[in-house]
N, C-alpha and C. Protein backbone atom coordinates (compact mmCIF):
# COMPACT_ATOMS: atom_id res chain seq x y z
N UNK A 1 20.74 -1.54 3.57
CA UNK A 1 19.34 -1.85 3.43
C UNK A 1 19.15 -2.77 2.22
N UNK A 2 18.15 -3.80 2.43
CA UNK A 2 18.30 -5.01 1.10
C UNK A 2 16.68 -5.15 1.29
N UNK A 3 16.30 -4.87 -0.39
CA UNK A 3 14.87 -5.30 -0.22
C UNK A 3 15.00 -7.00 -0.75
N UNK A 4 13.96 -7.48 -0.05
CA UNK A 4 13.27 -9.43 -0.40
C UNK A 4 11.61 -9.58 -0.28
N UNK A 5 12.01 -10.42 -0.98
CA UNK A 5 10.01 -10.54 -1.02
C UNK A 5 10.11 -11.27 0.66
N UNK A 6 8.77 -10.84 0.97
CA UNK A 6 8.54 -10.77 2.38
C UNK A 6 7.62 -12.20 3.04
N UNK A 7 8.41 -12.54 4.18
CA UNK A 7 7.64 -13.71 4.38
C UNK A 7 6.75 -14.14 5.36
N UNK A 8 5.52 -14.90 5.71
CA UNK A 8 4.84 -14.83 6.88
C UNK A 8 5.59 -14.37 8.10
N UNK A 9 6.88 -14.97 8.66
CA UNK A 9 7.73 -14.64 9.70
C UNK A 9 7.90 -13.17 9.71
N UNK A 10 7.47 -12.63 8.90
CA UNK A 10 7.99 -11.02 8.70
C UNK A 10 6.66 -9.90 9.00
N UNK A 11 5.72 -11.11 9.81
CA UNK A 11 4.47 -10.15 10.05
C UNK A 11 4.60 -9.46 11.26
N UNK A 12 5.32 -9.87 12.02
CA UNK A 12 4.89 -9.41 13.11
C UNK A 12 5.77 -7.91 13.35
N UNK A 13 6.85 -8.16 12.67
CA UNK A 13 8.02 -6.51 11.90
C UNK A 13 7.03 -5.65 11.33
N UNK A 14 6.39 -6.21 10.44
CA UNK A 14 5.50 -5.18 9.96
C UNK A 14 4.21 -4.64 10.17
N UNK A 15 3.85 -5.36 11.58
CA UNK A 15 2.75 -4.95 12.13
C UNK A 15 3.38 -3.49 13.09
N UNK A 16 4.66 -3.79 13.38
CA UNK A 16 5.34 -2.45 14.13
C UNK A 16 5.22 -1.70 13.04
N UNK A 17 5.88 -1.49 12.38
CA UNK A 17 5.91 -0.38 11.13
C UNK A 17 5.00 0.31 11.24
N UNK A 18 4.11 -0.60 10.55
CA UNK A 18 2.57 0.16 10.73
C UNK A 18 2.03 0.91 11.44
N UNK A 19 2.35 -0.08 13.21
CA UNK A 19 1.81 1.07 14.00
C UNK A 19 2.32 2.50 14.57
N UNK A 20 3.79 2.52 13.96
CA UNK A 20 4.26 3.84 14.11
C UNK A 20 3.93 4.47 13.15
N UNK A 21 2.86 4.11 12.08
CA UNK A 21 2.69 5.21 10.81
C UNK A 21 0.93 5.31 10.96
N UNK A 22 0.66 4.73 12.01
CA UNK A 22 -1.07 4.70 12.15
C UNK A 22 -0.89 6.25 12.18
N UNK A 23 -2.38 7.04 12.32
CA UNK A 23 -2.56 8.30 12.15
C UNK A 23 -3.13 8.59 13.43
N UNK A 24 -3.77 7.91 14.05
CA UNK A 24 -4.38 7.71 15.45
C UNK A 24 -3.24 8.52 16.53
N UNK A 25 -3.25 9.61 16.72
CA UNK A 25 -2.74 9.66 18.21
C UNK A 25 -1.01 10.45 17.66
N UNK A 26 -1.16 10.95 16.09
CA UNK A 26 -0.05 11.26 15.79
C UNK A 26 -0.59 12.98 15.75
N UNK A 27 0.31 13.83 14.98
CA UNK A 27 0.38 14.96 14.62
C UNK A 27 0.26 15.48 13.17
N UNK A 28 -1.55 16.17 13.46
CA UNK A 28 -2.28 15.70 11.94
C UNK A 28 -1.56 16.10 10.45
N UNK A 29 -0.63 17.45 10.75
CA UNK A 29 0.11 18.22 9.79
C UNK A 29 1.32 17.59 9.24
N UNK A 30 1.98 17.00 10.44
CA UNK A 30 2.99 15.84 10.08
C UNK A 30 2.93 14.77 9.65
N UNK A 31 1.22 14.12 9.50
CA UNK A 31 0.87 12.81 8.89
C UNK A 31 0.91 13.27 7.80
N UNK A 32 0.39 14.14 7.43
CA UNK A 32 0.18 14.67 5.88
C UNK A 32 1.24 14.62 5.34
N UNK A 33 2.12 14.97 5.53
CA UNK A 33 3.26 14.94 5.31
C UNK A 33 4.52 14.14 4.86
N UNK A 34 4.14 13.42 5.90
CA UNK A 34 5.27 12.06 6.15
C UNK A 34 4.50 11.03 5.36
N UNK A 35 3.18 10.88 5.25
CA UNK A 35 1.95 9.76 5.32
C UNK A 35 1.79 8.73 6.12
N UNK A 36 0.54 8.37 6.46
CA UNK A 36 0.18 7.45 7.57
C UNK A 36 -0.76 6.47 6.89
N UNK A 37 -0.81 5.19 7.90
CA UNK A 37 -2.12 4.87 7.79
C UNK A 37 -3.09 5.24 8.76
N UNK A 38 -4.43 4.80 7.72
CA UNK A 38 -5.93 4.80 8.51
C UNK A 38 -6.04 3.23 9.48
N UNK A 39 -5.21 1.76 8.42
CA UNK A 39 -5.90 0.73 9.12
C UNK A 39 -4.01 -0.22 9.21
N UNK A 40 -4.18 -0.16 10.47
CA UNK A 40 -3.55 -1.59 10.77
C UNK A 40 -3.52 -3.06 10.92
N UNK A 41 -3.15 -3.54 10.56
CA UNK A 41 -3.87 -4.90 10.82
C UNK A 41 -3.11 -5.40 11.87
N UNK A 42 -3.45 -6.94 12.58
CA UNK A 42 -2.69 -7.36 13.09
C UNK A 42 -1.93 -8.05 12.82
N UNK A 43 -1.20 -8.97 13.47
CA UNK A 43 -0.08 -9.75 12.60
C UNK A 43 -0.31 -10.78 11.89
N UNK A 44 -1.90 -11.37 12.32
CA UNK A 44 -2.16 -12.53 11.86
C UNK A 44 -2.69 -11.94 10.16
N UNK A 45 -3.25 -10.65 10.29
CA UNK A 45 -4.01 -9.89 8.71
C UNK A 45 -2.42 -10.04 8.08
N UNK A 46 -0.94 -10.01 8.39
CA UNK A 46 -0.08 -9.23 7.77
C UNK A 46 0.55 -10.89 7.30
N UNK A 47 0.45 -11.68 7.80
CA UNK A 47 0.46 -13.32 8.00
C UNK A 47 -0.31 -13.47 6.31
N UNK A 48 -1.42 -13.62 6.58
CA UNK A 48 -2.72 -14.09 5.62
C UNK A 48 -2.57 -13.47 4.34
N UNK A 49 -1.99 -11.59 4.27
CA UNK A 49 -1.59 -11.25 3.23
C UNK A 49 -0.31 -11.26 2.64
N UNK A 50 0.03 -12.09 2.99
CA UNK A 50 2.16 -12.48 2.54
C UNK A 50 1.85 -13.98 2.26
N UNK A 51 0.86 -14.86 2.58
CA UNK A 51 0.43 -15.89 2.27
C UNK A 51 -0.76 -16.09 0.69
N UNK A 52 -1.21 -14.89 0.43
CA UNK A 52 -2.31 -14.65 -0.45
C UNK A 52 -1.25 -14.27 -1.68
N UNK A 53 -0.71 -13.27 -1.54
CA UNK A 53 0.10 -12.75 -2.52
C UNK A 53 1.52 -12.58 -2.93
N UNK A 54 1.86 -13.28 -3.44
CA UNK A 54 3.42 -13.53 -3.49
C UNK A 54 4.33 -11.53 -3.87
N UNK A 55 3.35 -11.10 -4.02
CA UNK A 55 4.30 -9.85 -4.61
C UNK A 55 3.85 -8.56 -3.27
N UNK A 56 4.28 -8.96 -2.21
CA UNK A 56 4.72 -8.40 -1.15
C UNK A 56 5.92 -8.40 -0.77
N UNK A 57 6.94 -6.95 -0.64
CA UNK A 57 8.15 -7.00 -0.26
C UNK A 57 8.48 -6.49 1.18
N UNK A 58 9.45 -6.56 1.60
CA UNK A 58 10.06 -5.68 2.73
C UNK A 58 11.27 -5.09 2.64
N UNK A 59 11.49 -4.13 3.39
CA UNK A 59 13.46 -3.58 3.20
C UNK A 59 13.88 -3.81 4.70
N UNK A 60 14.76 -4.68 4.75
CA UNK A 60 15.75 -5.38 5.90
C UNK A 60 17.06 -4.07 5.78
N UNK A 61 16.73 -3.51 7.61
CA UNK A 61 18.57 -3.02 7.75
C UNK A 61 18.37 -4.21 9.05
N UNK A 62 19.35 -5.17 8.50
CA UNK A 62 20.68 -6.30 9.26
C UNK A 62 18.56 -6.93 9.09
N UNK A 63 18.69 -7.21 10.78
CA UNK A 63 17.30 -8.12 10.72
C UNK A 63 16.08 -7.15 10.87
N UNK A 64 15.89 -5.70 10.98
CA UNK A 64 15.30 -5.26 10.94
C UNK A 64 14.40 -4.84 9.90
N UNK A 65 13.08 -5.01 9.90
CA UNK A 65 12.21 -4.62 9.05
C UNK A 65 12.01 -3.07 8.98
N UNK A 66 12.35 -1.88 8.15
CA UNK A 66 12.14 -0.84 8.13
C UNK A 66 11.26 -0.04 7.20
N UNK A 67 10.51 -0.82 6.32
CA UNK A 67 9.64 -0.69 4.98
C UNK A 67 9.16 -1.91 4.89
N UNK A 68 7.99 -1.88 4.23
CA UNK A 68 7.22 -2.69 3.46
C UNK A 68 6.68 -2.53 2.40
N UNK A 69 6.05 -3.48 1.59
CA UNK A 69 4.54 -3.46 0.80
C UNK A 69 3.90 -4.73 0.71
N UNK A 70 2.50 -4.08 0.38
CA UNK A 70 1.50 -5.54 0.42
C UNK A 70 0.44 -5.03 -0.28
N UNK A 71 0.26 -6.24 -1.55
CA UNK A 71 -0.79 -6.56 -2.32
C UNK A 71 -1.38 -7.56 -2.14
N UNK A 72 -2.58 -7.16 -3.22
CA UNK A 72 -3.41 -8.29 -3.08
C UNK A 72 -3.95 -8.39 -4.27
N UNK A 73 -3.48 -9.86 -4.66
CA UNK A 73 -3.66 -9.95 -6.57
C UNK A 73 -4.66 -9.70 -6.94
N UNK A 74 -4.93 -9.85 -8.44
CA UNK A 74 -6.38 -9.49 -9.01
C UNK A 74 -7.52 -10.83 -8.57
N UNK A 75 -6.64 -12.46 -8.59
CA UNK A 75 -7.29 -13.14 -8.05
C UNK A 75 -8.06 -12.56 -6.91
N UNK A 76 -7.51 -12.38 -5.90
CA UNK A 76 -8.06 -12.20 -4.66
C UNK A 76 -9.26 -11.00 -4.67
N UNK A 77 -9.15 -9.75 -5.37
CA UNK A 77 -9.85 -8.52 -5.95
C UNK A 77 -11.13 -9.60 -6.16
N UNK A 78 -10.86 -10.51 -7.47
CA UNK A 78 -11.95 -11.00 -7.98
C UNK A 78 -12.99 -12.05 -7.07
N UNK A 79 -12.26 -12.20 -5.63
CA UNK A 79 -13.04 -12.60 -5.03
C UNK A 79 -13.38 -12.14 -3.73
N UNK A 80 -13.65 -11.02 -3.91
CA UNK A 80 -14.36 -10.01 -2.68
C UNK A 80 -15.62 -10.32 -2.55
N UNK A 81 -16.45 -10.67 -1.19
CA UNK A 81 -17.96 -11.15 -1.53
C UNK A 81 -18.83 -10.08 -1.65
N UNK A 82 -18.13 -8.73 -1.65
CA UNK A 82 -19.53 -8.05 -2.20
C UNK A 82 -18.85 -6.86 -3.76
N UNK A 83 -20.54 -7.67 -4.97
CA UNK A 83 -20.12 -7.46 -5.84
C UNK A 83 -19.75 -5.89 -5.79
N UNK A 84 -20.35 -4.81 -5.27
CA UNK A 84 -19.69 -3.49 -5.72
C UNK A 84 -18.98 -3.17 -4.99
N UNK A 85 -18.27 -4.24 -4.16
CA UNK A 85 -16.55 -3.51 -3.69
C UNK A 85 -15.50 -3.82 -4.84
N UNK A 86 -15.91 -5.33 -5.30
CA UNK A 86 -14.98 -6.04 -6.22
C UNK A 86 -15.27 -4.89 -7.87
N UNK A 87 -16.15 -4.43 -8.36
CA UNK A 87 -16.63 -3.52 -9.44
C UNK A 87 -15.89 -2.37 -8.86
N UNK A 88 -15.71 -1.63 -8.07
CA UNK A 88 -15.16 -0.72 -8.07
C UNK A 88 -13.69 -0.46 -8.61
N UNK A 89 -13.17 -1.67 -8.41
CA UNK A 89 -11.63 -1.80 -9.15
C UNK A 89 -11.83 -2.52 -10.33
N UNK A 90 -12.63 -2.80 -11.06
CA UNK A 90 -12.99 -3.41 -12.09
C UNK A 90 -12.59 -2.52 -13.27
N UNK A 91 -12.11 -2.76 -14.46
CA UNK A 91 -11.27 -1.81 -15.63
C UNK A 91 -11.86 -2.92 -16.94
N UNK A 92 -12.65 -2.69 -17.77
CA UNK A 92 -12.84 -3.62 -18.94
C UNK A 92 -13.47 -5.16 -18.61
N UNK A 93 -13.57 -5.63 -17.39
CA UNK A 93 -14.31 -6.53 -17.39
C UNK A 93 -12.70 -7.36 -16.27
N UNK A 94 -11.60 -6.49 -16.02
CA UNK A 94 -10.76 -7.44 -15.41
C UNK A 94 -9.90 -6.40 -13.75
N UNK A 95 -9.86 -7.71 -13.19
CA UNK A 95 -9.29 -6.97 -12.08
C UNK A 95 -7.79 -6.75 -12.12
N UNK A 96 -7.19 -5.37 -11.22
CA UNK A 96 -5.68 -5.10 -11.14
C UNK A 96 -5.81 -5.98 -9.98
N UNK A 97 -4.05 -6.02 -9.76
CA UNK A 97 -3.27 -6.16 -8.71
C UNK A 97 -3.76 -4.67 -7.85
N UNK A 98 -3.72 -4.79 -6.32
CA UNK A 98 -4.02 -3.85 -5.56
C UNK A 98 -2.78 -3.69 -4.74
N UNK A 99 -1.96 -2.13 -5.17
CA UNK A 99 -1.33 -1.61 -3.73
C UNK A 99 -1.82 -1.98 -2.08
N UNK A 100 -1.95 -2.79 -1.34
CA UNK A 100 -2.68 -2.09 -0.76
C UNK A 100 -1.90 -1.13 0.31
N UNK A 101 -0.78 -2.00 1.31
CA UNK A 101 -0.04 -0.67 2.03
C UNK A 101 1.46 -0.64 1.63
N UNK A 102 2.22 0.33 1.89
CA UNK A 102 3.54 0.64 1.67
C UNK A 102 3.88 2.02 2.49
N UNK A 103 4.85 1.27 3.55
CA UNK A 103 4.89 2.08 4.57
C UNK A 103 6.72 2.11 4.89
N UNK A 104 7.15 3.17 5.34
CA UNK A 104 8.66 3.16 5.78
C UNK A 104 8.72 3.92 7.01
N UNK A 105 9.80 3.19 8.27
CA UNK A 105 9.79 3.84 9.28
C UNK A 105 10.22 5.28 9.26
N UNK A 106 9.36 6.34 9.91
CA UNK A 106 10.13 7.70 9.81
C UNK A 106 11.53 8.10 9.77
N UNK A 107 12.44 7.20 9.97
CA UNK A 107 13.69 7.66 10.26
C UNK A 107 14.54 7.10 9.05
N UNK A 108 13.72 5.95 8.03
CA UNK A 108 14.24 5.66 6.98
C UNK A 108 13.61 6.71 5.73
N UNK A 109 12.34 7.63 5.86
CA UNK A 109 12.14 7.78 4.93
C UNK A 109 12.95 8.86 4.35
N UNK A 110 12.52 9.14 3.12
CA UNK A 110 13.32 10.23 1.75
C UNK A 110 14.94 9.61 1.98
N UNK A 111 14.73 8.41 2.26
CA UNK A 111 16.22 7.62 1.95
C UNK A 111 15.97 7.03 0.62
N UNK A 112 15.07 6.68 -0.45
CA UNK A 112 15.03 5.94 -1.24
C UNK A 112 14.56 4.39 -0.89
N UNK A 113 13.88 4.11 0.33
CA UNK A 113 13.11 3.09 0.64
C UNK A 113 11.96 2.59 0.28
N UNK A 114 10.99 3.58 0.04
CA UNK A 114 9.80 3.33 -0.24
C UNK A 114 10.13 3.45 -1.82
N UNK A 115 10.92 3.97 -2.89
CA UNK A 115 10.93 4.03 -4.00
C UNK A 115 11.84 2.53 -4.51
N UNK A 116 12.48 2.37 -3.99
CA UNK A 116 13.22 0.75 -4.16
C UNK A 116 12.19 -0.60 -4.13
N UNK A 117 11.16 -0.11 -2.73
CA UNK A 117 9.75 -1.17 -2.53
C UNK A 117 9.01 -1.21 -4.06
N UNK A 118 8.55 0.10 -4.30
CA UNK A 118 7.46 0.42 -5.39
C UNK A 118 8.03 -0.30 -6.76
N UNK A 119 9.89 -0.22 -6.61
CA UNK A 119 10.27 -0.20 -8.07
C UNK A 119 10.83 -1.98 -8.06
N UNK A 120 10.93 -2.67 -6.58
CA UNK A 120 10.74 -3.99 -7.15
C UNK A 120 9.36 -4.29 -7.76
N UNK A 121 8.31 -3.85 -7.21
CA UNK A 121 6.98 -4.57 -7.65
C UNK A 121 6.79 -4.42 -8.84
N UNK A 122 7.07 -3.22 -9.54
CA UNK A 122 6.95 -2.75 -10.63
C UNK A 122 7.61 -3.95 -11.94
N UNK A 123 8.87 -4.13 -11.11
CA UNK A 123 10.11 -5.00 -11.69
C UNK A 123 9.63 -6.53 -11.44
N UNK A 124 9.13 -6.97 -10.75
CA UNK A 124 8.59 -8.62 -10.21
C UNK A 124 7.53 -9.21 -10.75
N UNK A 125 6.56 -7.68 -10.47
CA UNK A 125 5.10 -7.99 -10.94
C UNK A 125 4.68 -8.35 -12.20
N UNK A 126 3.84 -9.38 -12.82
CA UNK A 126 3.91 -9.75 -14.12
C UNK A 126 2.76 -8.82 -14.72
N UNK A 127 1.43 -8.84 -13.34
CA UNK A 127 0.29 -7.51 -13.70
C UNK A 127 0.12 -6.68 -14.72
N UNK A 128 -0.75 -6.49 -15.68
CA UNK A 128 -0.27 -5.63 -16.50
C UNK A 128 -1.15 -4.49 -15.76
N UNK A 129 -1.70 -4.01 -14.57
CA UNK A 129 -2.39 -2.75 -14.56
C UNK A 129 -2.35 -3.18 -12.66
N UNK A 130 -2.17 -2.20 -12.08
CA UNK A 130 -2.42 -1.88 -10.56
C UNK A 130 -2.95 -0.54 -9.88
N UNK A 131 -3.93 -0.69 -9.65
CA UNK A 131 -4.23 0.58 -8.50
C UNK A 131 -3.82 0.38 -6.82
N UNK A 132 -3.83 2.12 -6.74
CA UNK A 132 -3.99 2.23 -5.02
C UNK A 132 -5.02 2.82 -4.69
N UNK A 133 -5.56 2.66 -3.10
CA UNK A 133 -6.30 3.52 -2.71
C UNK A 133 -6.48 4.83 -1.81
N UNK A 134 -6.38 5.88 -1.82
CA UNK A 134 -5.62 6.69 -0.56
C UNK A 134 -6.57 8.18 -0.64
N UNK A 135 -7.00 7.79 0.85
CA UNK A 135 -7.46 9.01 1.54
C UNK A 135 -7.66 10.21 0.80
N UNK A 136 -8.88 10.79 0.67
CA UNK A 136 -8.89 12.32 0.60
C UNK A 136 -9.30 12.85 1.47
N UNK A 137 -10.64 11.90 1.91
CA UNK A 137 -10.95 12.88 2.76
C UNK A 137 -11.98 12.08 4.19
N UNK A 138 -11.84 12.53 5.11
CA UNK A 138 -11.57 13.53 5.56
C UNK A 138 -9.99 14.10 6.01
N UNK A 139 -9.16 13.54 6.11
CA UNK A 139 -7.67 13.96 6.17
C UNK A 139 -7.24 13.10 4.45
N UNK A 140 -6.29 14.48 3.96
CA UNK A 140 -5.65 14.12 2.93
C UNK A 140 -4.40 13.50 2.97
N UNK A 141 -4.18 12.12 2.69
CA UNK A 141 -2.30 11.90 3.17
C UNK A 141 -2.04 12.22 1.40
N UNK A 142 -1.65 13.61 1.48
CA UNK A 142 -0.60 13.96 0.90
C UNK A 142 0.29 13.92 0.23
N UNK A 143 1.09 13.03 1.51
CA UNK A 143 2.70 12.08 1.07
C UNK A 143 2.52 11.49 0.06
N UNK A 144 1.62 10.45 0.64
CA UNK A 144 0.89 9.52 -0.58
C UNK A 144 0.78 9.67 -1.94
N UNK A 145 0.04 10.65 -2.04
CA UNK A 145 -0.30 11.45 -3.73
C UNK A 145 0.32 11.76 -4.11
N UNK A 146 1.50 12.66 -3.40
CA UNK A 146 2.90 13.14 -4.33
C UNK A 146 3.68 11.80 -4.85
N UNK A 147 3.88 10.81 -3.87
CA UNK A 147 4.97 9.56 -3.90
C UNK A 147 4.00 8.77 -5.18
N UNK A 148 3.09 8.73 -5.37
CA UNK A 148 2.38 7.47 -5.99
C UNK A 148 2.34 8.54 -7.80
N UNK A 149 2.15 9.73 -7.41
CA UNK A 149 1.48 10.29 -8.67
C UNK A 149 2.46 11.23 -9.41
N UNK A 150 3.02 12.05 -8.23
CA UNK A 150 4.13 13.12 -8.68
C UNK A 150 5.46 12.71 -8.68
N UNK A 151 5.73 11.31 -8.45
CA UNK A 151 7.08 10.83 -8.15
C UNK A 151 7.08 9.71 -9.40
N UNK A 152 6.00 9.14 -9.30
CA UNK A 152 5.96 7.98 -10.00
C UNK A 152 4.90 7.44 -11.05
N UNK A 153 4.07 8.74 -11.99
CA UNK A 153 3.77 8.61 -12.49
C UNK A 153 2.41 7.89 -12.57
N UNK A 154 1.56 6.91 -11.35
CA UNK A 154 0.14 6.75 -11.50
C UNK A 154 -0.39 7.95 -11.71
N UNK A 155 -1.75 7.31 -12.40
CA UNK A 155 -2.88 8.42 -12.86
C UNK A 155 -4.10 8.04 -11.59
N UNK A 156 -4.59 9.30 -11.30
CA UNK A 156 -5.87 9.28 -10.71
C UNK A 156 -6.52 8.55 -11.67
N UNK A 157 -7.83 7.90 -11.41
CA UNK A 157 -8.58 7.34 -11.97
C UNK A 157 -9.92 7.45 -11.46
N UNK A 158 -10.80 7.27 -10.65
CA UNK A 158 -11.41 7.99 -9.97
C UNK A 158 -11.59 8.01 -8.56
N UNK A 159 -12.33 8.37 -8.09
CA UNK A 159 -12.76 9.02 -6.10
C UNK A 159 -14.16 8.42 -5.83
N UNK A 160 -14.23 7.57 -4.73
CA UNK A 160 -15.31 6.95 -4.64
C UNK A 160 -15.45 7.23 -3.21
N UNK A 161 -16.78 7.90 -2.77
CA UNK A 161 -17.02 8.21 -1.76
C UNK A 161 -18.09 7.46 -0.60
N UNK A 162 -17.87 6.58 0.34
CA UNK A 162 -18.37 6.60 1.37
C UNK A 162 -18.53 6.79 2.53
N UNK A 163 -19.77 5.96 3.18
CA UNK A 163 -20.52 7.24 4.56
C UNK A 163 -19.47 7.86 5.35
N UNK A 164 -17.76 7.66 5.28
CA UNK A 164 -17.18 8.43 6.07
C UNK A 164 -16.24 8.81 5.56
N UNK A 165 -15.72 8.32 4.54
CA UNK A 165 -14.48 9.13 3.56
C UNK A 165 -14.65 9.39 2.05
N UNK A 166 -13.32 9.90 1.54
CA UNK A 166 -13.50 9.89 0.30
C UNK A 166 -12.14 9.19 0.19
N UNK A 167 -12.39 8.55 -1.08
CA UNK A 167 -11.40 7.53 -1.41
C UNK A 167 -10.58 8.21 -3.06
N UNK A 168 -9.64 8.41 -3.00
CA UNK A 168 -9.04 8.40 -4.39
C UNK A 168 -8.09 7.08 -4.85
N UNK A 169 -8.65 6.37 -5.89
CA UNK A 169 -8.09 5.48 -6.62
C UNK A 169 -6.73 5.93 -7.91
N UNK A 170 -5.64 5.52 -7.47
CA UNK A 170 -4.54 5.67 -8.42
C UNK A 170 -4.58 4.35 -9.11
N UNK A 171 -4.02 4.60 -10.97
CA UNK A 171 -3.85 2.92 -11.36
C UNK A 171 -2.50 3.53 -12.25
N UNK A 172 -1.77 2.47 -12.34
CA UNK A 172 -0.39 2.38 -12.91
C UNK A 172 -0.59 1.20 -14.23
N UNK A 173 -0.44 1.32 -14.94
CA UNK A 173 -0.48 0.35 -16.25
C UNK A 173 0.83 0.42 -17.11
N UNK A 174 1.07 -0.86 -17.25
CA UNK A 174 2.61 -1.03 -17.88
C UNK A 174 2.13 -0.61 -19.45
């Protein structure tokens, strides 16, 4: 397995990923678990964000895509068109880099995949501060919170709730 920063050609690999980790149509105790996503994009969203942000990786076994991640710089944060989505990640007057997904196929994970993804960005990224965003509620992914907080040290920061979830924000600062 070899992680590389990830390239438009590599959207359409990671639009599979994804959809074997959607939560839609899975087994709710085992999402928790394993972690899922809520949103997939399509290949052209997975295209546009490997084009936006250079500090998106993937983990290749041979040509296969079996992990990912994808951010989206503070540039891009700072230009969300509505001001209290862009304020919500706002820290002192400046925007982080945003986690936004990081996903590994079930059969690669608790191999050290998703921790190799997290620990190039960590290692690449020049950022001095990044949050994530992840589910509380109404389903808690779990996985998530342990891997981001109990594995690796982000701090909650706070939980922002709308008309259909609750959101917990993790931020990591060098």
């Amino acid at each position: 397995m070899k992680i590389r920063r990830a390239l438009p050609s590599d959207a359409l690999q990671m639009h599979r990923v994804a959809t074997t980790l959607q939560l839609e149509g899975r087994d709710l105790q085992l999402a928790q678990e394993t972690g899922f996503f809520l949103f997939v994009g399509t290949p052209e969203h997975y295209r546009n964000t490997l084009t936006a942000s250079p500090y998106c990786w993937v983990a290749m076994d041979d040509e296969n895509c079996v992990g990912f991640l994808t951010t989206m710089t503070s540039g891009g944060v700072a230009k969300f068109p509505k001001p209290k989505s862009r304020e919500l990640f706002a820290k002192d007057g400046k925007y982080p880099l945003v986690l936004e997904q990081i996903g590994v196929l079930p059969d690669w994970q608790r191999r050290g995949v998703g921790q190799a993804l997290l620990d190039t960005l960590v290692q690449e990224c020049p950022e001095p501060r990044m949050v994530s965003t992840i589910i509380h509620q109404p389903v808690r992914n779990t996985r998530s919170i342990q891997f981001l907080v109990e594995k690796n040290g982000w701090k909650p920061w706070r939980e922002v709730r709308t008309e259909k979830r609750v959101w917990g924000f993790y931020e990591w600062e060098k």
